[in-house]
C-alpha atoms as a PDB file:
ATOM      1  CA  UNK A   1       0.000   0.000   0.000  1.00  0.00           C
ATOM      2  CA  UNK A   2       1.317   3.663  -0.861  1.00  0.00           C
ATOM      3  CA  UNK A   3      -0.843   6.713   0.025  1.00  0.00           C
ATOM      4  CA  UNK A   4      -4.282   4.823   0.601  1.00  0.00           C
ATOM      5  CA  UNK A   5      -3.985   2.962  -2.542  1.00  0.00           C
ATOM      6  CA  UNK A   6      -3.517  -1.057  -3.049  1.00  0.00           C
ATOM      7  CA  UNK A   7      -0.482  -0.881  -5.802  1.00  0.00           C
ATOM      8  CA  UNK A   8       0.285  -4.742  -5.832  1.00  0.00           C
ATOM      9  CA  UNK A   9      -0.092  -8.319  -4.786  1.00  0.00           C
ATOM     10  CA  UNK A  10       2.391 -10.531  -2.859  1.00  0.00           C
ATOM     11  CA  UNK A  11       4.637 -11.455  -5.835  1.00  0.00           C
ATOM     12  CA  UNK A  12       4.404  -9.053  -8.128  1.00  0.00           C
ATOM     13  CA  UNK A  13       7.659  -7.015  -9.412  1.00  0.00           C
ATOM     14  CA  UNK A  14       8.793  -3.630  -8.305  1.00  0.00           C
ATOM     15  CA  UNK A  15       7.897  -1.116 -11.205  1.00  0.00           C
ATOM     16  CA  UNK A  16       3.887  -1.737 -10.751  1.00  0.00           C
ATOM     17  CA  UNK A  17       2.071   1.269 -12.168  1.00  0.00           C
ATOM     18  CA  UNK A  18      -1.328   2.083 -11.116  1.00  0.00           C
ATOM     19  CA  UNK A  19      -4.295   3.772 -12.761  1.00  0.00           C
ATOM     20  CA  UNK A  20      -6.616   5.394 -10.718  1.00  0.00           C
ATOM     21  CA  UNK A  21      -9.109   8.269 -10.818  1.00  0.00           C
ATOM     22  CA  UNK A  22     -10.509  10.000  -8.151  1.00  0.00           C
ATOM     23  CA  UNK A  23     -13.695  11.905  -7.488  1.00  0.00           C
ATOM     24  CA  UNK A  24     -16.999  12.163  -5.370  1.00  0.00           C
ATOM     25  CA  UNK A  25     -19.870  10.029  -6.274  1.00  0.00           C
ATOM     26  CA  UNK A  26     -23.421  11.036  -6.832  1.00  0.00           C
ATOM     27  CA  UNK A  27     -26.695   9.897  -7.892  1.00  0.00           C
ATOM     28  CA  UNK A  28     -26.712   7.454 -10.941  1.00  0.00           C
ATOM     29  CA  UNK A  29     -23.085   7.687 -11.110  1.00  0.00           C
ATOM     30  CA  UNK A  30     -21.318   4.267 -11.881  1.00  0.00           C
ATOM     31  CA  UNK A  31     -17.934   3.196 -10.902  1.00  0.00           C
ATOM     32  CA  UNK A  32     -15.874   0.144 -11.961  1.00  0.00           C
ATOM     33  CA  UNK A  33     -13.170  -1.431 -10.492  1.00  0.00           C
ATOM     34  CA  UNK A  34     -11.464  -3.827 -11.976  1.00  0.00           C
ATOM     35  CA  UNK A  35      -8.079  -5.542 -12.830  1.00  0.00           C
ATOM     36  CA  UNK A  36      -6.720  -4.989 -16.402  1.00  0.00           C
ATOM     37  CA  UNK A  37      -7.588  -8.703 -17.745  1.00  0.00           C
ATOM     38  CA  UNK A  38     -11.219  -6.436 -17.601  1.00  0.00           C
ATOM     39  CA  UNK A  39     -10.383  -3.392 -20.010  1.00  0.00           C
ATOM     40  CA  UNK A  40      -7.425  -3.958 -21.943  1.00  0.00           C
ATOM     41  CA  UNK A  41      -9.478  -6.513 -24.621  1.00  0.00           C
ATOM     42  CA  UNK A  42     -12.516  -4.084 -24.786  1.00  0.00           C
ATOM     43  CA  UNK A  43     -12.541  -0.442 -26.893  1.00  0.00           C
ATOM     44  CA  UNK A  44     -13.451   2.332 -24.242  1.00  0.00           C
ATOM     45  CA  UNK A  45     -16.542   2.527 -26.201  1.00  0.00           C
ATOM     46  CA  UNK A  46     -18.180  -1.074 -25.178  1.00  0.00           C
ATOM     47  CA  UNK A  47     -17.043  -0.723 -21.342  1.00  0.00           C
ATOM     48  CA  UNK A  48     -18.970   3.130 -21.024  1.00  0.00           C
ATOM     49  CA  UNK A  49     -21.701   1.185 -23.289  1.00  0.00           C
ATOM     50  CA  UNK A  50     -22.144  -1.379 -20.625  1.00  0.00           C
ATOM     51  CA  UNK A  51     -21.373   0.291 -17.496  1.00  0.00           C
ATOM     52  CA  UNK A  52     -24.031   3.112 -18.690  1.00  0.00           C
ATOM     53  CA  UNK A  53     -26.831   0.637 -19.141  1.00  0.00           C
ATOM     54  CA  UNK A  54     -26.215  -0.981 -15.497  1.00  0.00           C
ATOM     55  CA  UNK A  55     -28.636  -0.590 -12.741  1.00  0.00           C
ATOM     56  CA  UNK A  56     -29.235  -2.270  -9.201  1.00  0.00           C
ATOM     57  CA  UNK A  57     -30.972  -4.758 -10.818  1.00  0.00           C
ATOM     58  CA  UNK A  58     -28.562  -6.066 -13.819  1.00  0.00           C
ATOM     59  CA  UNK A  59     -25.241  -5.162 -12.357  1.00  0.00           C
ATOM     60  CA  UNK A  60     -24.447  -9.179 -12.086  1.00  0.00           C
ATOM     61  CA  UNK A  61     -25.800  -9.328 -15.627  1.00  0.00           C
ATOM     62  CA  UNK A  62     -22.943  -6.405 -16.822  1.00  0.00           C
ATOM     63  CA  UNK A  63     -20.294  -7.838 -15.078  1.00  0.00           C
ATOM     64  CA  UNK A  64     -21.291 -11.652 -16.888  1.00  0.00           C
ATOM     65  CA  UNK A  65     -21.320  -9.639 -19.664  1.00  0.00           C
ATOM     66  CA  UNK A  66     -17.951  -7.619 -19.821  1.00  0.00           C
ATOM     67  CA  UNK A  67     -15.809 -11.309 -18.667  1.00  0.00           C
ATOM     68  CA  UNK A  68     -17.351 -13.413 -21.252  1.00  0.00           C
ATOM     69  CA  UNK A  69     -16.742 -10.588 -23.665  1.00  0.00           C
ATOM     70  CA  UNK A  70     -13.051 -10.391 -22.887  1.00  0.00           C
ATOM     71  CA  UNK A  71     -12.887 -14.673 -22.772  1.00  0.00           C
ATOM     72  CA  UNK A  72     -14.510 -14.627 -25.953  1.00  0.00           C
ATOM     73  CA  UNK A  73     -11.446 -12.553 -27.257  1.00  0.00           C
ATOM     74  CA  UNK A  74      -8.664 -14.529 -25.501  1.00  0.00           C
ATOM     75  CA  UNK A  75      -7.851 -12.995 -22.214  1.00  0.00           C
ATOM     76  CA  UNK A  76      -6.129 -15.145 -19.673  1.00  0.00           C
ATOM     77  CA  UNK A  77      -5.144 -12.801 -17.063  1.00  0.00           C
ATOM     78  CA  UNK A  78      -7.020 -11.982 -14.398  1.00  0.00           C
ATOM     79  CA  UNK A  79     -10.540 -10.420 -14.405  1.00  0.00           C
ATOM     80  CA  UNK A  80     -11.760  -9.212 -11.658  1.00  0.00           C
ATOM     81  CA  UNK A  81     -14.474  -6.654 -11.123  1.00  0.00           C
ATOM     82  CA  UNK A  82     -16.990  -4.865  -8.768  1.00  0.00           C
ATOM     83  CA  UNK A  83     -19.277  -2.244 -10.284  1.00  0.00           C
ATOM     84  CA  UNK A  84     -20.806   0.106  -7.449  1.00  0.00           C
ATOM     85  CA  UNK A  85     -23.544   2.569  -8.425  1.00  0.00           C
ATOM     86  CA  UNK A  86     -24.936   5.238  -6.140  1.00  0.00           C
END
């Protein structure tokens, strides 16, 4: 841990780099946090796409959605996720 923030896992190398963005939530704001295995095999476009259309109700649903999407294009890192919406 540096600062507050989780930068790395027990064996992991030195030069870890981590992307973060800060802010205070508000109504029907969504934010997703996830490992890389999540974004780096999806355009920008299609993660906003999904994230937007989540609710209380699907966010299971959008987060099925965004691994199989990634699996279906080869990732095998890790993908991890938790979507939070206020």
């Amino acid at each position: 841990v540096h600062e507050g923030r989780l930068l790395s896992a027990i064996g992991h190398k030195e030069d870890l780099t981590a992307c973060y963005t800060e802010g205070i939530g508000g109504e029907g704001q969504r934010f997703l946090l996830c490992s890389d295995g999540v974004y780096k095999r999806m355009s920008p476009e299609f993660l906003n796409a999904a994230v937007q259309k989540a609710n209380r109700w699907n966010m299971k649903k959008t987060l099925h959605l965004l691994t199989e999407h990634v699996i279906e294009r080869g990732e095998q890192d890790n993908i991890s996720a938790a979507l939070l919406i206020y």
